[in-house]
C-alpha atoms as a PDB file:
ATOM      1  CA  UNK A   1      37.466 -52.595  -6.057  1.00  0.00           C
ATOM      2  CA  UNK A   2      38.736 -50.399  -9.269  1.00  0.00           C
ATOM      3  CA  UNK A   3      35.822 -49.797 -11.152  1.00  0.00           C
ATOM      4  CA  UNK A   4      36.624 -49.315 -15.090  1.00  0.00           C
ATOM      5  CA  UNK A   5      36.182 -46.197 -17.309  1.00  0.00           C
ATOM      6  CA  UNK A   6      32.499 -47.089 -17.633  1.00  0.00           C
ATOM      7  CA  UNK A   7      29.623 -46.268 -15.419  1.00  0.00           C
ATOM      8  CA  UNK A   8      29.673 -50.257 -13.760  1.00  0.00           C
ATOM      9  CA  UNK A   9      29.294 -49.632 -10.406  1.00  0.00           C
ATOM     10  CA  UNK A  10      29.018 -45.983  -9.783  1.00  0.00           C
ATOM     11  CA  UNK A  11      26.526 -44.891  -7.279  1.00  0.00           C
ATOM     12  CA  UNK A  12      23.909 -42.208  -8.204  1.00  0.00           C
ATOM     13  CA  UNK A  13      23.850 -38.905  -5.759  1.00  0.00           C
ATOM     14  CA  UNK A  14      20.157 -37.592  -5.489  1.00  0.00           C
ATOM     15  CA  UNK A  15      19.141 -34.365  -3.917  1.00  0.00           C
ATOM     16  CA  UNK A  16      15.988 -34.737  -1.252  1.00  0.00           C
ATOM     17  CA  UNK A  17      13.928 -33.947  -4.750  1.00  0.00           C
ATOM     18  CA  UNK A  18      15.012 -37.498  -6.321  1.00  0.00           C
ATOM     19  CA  UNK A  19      16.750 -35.627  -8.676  1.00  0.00           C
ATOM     20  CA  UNK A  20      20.304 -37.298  -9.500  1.00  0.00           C
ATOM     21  CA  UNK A  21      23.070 -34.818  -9.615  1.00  0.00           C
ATOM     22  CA  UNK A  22      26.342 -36.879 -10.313  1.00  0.00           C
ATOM     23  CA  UNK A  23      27.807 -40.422  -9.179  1.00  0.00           C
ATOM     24  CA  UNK A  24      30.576 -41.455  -6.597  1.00  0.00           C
ATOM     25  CA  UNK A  25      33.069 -43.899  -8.311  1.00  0.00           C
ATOM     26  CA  UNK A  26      34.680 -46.629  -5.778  1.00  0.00           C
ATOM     27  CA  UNK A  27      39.039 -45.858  -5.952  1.00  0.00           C
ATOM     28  CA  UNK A  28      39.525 -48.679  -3.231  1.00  0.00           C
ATOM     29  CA  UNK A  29      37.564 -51.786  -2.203  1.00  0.00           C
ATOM     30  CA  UNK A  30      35.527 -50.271   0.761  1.00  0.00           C
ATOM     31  CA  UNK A  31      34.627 -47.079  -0.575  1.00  0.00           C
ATOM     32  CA  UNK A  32      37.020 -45.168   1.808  1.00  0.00           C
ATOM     33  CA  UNK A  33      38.190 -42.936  -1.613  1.00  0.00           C
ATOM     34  CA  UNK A  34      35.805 -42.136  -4.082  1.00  0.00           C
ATOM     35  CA  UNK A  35      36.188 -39.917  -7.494  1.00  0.00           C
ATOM     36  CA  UNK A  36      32.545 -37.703  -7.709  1.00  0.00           C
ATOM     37  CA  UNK A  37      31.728 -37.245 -11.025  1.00  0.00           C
ATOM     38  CA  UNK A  38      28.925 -35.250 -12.739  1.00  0.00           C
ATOM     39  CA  UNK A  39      26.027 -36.108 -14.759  1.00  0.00           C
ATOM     40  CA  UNK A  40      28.070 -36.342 -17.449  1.00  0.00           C
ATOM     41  CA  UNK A  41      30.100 -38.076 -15.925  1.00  0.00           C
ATOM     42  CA  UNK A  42      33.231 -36.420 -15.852  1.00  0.00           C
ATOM     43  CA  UNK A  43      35.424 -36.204 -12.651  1.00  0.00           C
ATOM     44  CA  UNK A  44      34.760 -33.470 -10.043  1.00  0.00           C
ATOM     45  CA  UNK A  45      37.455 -32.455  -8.029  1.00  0.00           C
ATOM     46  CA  UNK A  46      40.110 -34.733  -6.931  1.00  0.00           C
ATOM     47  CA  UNK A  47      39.128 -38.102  -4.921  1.00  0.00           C
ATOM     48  CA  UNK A  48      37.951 -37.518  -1.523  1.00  0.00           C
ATOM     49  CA  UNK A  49      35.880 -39.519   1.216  1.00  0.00           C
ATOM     50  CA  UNK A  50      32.210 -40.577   0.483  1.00  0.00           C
ATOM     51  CA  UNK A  51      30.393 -38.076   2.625  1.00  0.00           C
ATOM     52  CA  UNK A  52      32.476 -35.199   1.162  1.00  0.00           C
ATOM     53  CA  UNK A  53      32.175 -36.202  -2.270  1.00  0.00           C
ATOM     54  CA  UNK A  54      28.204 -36.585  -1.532  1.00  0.00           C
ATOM     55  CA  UNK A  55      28.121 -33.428  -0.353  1.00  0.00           C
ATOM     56  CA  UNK A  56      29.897 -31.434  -2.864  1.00  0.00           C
ATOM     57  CA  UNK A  57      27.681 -32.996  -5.711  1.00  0.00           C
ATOM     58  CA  UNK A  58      24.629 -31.959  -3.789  1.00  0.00           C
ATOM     59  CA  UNK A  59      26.172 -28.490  -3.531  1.00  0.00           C
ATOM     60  CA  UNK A  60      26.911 -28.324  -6.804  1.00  0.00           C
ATOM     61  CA  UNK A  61      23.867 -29.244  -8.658  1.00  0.00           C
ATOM     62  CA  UNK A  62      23.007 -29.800 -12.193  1.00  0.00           C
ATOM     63  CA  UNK A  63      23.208 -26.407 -13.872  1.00  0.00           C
ATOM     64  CA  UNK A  64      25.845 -27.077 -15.820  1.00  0.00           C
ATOM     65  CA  UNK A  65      23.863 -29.094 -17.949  1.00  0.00           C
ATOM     66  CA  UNK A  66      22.023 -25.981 -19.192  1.00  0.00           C
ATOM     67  CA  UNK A  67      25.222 -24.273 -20.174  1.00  0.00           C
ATOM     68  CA  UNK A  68      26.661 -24.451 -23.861  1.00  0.00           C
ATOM     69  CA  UNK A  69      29.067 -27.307 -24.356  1.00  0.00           C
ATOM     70  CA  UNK A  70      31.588 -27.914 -27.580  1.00  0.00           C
ATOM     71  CA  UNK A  71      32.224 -31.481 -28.568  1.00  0.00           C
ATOM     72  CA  UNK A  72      36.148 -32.305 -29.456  1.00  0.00           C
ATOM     73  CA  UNK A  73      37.349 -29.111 -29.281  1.00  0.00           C
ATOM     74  CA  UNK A  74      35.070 -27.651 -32.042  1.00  0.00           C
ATOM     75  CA  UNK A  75      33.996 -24.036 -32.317  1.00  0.00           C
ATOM     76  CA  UNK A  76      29.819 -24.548 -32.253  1.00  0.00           C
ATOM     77  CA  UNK A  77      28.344 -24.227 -29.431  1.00  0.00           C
ATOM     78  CA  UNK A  78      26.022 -27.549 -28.510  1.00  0.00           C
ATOM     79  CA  UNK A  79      23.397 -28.008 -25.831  1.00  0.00           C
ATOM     80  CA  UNK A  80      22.223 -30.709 -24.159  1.00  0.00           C
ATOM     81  CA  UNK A  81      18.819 -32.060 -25.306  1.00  0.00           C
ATOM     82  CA  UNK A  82      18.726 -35.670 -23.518  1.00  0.00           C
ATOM     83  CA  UNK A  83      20.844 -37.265 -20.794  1.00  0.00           C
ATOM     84  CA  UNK A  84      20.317 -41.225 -20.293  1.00  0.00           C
ATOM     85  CA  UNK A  85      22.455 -44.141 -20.647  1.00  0.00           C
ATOM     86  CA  UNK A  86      21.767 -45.028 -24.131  1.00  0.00           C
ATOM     87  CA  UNK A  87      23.516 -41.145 -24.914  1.00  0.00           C
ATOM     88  CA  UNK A  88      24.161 -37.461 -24.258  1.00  0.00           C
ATOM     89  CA  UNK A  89      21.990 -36.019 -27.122  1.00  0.00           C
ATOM     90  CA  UNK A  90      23.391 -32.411 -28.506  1.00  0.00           C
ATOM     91  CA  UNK A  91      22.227 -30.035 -30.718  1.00  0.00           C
ATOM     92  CA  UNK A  92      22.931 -26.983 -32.006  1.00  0.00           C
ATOM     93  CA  UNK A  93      22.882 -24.228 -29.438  1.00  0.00           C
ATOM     94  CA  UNK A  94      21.591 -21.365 -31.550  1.00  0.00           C
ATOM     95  CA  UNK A  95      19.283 -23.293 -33.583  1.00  0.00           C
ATOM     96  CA  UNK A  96      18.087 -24.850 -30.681  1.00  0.00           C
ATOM     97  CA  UNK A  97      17.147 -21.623 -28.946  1.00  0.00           C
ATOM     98  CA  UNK A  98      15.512 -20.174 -31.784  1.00  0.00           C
ATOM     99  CA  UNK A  99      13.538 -23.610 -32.443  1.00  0.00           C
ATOM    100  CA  UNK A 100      15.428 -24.406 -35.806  1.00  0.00           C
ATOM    101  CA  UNK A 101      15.362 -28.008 -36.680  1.00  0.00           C
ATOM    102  CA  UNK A 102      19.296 -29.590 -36.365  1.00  0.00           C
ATOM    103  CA  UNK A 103      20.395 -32.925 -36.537  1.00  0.00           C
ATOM    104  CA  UNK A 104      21.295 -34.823 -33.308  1.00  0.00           C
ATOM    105  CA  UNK A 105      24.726 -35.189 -32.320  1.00  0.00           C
ATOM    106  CA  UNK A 106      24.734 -38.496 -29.925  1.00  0.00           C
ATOM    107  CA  UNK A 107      27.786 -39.142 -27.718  1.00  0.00           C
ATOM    108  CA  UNK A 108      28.383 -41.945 -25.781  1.00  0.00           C
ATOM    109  CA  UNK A 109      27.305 -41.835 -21.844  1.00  0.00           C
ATOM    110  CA  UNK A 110      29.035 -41.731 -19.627  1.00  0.00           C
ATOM    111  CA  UNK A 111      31.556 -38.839 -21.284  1.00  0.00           C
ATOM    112  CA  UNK A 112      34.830 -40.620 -19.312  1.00  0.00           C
ATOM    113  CA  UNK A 113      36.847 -39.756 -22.178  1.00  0.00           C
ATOM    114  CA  UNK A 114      35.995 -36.177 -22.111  1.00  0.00           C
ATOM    115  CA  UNK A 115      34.891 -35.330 -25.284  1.00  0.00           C
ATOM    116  CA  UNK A 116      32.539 -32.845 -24.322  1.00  0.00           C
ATOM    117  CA  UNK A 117      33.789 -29.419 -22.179  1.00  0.00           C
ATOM    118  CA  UNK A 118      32.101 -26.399 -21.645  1.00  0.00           C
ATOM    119  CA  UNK A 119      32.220 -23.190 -24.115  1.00  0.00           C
END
């Protein structure tokens, strides 16, 4: 099985909380590789075998989702405001934090063409 650049057929990785903290994407038909990707959905690590993958997601959390981001290569910082498959919702860092109204910045979910990297 090759799954596309799209979320179709990724399986969700949940901590013992319920909480999901990335996705295992199939490489070959029975699952023996698999590319772990975040919440975002951008790879993590190269490919390994399920239970490693698993595992490292686990390990790693979600706390990168509270750190600033920059969209395209741009210079403002953005945070995440909502996650969910109809978008990654950013906003202004600064404004954010200091409650300041800003307009939404919406990106597509998942980010598999990485548009979105850390600041």
């Amino acid at each position: 099985m090759t799954v596309g650049r799209s979320a179709d057929g990724w399986i969700a990785v949940r901590r013992d909380d319920g909480e999901t903290v990335g996705y295992l994407e199939a490489l070959t038909e029975d699952w023996s590789s698999v590319q772990p990707r975040n919440r975002l959905g951008h790879p993590v690590g190269a490919p390994t075998e399920y239970i490693a993958a698993e595992d490292l997601l686990i390990e790693r959390g979600i706390a990168e989702l509270a750190e600033p981001w920059r969209l395209d290569g741009g210079d403002t910082a953005l945070s995440i405001a909502q996650l969910s498959p109809g978008g990654i919702v950013l906003r202004n860092a600064l404004f954010a934090k200091a409650l300041i109204p800003t307009d939404d910045i919406v990106v597509p979910w998942p980010d598999v063409d990485g548009r979105l990297e850390r600041a």
